[in-house]
C-alpha atoms as a PDB file:
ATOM      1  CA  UNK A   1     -44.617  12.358  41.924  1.00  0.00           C
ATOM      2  CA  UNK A   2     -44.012  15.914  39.951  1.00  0.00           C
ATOM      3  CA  UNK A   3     -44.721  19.124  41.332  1.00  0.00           C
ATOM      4  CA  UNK A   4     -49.121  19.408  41.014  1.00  0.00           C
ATOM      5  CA  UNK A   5     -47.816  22.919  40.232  1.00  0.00           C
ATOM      6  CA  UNK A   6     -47.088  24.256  36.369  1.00  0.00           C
ATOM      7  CA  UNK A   7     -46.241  27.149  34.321  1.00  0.00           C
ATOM      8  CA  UNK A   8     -47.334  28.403  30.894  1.00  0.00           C
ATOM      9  CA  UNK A   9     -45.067  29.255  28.224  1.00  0.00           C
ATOM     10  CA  UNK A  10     -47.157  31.464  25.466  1.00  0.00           C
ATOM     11  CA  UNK A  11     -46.011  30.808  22.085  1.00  0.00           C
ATOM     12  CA  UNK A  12     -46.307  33.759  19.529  1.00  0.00           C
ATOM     13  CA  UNK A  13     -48.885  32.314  16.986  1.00  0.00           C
ATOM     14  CA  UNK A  14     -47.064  34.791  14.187  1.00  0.00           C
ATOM     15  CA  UNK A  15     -43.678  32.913  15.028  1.00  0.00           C
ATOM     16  CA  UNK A  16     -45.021  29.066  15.284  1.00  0.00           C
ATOM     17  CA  UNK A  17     -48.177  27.260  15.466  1.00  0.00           C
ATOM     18  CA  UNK A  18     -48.888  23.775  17.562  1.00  0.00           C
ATOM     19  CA  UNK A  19     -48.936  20.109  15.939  1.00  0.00           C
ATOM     20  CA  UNK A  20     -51.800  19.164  14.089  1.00  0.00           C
ATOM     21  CA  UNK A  21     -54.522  17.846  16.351  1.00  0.00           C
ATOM     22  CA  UNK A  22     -52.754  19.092  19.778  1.00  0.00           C
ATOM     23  CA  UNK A  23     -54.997  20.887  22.347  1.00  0.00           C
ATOM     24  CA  UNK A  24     -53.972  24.149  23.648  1.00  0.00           C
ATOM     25  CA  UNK A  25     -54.836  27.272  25.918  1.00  0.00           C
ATOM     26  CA  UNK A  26     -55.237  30.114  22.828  1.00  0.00           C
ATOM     27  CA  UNK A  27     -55.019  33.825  23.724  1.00  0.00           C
ATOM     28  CA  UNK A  28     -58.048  34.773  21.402  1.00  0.00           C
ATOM     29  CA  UNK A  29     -59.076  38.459  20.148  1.00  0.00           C
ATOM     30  CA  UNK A  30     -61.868  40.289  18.914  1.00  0.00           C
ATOM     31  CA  UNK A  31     -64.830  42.153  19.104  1.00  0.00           C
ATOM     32  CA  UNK A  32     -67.873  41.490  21.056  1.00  0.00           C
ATOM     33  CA  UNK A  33     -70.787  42.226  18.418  1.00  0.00           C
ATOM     34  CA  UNK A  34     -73.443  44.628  19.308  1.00  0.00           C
ATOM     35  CA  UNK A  35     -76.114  43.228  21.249  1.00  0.00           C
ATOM     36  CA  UNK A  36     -74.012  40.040  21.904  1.00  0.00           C
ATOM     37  CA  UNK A  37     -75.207  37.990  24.565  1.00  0.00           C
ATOM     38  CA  UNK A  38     -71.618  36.953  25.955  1.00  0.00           C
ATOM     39  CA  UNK A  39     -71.571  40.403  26.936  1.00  0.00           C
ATOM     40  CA  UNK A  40     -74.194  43.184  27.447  1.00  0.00           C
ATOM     41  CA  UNK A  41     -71.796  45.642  29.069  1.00  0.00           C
ATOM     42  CA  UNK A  42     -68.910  44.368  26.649  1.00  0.00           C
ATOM     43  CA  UNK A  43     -71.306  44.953  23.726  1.00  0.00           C
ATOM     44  CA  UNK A  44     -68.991  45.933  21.182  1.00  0.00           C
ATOM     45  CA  UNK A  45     -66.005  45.980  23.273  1.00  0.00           C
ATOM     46  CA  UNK A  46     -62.762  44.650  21.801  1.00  0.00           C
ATOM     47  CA  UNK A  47     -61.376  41.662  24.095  1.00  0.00           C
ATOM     48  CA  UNK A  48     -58.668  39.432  24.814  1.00  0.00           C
ATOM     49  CA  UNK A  49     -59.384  35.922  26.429  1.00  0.00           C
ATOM     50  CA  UNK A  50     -58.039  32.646  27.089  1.00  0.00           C
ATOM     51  CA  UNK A  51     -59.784  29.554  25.695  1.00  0.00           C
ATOM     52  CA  UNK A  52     -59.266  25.542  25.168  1.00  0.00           C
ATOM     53  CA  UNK A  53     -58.764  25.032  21.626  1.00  0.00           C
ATOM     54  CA  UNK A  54     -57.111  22.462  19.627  1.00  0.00           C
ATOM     55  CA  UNK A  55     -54.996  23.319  16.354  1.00  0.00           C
ATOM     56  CA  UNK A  56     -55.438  21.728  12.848  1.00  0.00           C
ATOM     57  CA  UNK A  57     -53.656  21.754   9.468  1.00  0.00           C
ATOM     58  CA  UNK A  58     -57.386  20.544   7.958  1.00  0.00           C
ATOM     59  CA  UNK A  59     -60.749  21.559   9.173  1.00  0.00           C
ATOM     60  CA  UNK A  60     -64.271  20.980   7.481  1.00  0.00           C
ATOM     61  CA  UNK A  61     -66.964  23.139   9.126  1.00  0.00           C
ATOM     62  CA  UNK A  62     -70.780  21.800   8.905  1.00  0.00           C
ATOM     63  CA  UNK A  63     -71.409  23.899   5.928  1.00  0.00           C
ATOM     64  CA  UNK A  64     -68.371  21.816   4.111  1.00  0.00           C
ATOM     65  CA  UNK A  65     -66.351  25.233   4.466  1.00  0.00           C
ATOM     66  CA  UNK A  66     -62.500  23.675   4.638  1.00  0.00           C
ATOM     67  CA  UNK A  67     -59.914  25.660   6.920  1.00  0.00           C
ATOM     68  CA  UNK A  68     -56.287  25.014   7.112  1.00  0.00           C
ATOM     69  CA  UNK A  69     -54.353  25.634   9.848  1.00  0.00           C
ATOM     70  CA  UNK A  70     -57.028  26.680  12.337  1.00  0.00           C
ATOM     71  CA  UNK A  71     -57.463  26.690  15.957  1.00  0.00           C
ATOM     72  CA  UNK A  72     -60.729  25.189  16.281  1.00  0.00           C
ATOM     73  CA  UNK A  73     -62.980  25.739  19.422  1.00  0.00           C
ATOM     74  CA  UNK A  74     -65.505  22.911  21.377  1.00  0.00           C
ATOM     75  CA  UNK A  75     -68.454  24.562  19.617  1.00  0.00           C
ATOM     76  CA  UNK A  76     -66.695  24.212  16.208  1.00  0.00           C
ATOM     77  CA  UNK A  77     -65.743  27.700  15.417  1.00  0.00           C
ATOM     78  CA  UNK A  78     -62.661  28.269  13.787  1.00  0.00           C
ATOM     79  CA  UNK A  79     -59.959  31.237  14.406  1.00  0.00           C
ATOM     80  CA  UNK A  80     -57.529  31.517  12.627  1.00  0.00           C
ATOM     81  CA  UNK A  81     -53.842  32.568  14.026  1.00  0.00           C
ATOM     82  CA  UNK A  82     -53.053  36.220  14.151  1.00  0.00           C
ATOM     83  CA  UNK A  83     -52.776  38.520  11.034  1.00  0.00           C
ATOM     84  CA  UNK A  84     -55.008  36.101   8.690  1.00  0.00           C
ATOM     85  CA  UNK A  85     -58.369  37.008   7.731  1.00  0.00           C
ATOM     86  CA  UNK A  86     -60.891  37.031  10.726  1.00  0.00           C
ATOM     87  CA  UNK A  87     -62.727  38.962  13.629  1.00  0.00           C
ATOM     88  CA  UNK A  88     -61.680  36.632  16.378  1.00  0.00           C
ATOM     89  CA  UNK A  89     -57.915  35.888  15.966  1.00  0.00           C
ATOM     90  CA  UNK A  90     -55.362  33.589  17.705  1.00  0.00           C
ATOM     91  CA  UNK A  91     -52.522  35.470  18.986  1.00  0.00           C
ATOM     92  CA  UNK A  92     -50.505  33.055  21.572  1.00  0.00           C
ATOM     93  CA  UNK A  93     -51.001  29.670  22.309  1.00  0.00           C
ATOM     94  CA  UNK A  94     -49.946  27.414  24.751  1.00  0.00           C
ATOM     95  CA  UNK A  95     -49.754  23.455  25.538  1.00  0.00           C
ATOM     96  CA  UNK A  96     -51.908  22.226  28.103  1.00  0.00           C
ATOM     97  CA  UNK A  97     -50.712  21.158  31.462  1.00  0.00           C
ATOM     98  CA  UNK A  98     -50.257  17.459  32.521  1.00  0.00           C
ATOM     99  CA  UNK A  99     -52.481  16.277  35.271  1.00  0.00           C
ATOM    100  CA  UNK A 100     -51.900  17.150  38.805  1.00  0.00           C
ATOM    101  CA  UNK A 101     -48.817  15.395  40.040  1.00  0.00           C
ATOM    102  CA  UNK A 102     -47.987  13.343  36.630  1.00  0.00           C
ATOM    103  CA  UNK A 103     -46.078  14.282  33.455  1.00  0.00           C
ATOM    104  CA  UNK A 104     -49.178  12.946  31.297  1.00  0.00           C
ATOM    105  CA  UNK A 105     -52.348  14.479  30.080  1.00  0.00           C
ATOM    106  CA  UNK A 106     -54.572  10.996  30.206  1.00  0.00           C
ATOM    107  CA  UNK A 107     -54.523   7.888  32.873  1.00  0.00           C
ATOM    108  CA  UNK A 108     -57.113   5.473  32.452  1.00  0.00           C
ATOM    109  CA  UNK A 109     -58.912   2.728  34.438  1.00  0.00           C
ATOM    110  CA  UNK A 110     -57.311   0.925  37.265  1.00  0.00           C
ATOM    111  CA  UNK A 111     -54.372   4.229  37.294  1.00  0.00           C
ATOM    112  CA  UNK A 112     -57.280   6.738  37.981  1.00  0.00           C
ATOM    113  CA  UNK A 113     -58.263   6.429  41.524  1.00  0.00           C
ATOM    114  CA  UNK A 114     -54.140   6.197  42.816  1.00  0.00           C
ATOM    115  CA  UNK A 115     -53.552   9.057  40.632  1.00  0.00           C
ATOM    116  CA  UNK A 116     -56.468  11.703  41.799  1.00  0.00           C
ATOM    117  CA  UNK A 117     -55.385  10.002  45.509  1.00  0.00           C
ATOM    118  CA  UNK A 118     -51.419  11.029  44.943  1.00  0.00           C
ATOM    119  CA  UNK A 119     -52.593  14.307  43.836  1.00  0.00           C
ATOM    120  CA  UNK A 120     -55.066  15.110  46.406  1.00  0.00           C
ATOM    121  CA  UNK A 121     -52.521  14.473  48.619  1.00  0.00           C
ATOM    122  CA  UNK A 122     -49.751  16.182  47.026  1.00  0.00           C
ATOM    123  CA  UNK A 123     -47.999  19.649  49.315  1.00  0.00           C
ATOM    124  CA  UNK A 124     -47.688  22.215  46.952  1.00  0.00           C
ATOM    125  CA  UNK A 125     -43.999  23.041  46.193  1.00  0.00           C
ATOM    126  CA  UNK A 126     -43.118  26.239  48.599  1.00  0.00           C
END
């Protein structure tokens, strides 16, 4: 059993972007458009926010629009890493964390319930 605990190292997206295909935590930043609905009080606020994201060397929006190495959001919108054209920019990123308790990001079938039971059960580290 690891430690269900974990700590995030940010990775400059200036300096070095992710594997191809790899999901991350990305530091995003931008501007909330006027009359946005994310935000009425932010309404044209800049901001700076964490999201899931995975990173691509090849990305083909619905319109056909191709996009190379692009952090690419659940909804399908693409940012770009900091400094490149674009509003909404990527400027850190960082790996996921494994699972509570394991060094993996996936268990499957028969592994699930003993994992969520080790972890449930796990004392955080003091």
């Amino acid at each position: 059993m690891t430690d269900p605990n974990t700590e995030v190292t940010w990775v400059d997206a200036r300096k070095r972007l992710p594997r191809s295909g790899v999901p991350v935590a990305a530091a995003i930043t931008g501007r909330y458009p006027a009359g946005s609905a994310e935000s009425d009080t932010a309404s044209g606020e800049a901001f700076w926010l964490v999201r899931p994201m995975y990173f691509t060397t090849a990305h083909f929006s619905e319109d056909g629009t191709e996009h190379r190495d692009c952090f690419v959001d659940s909804d399908g919108f693409v940012r770009l890493p900091y400094g490149l054209a674009g509003d909404d920019t990527v400027t850190h990123w960082a790996e996921l964390p494994t699972l509570p308790g394991r060094t993996t990001h996936l268990v499957l079938g028969e592994d699930v319930q003993p994992a969520l039971q080790d972890a449930w059960s796990a004392r955080p580290a003091t």
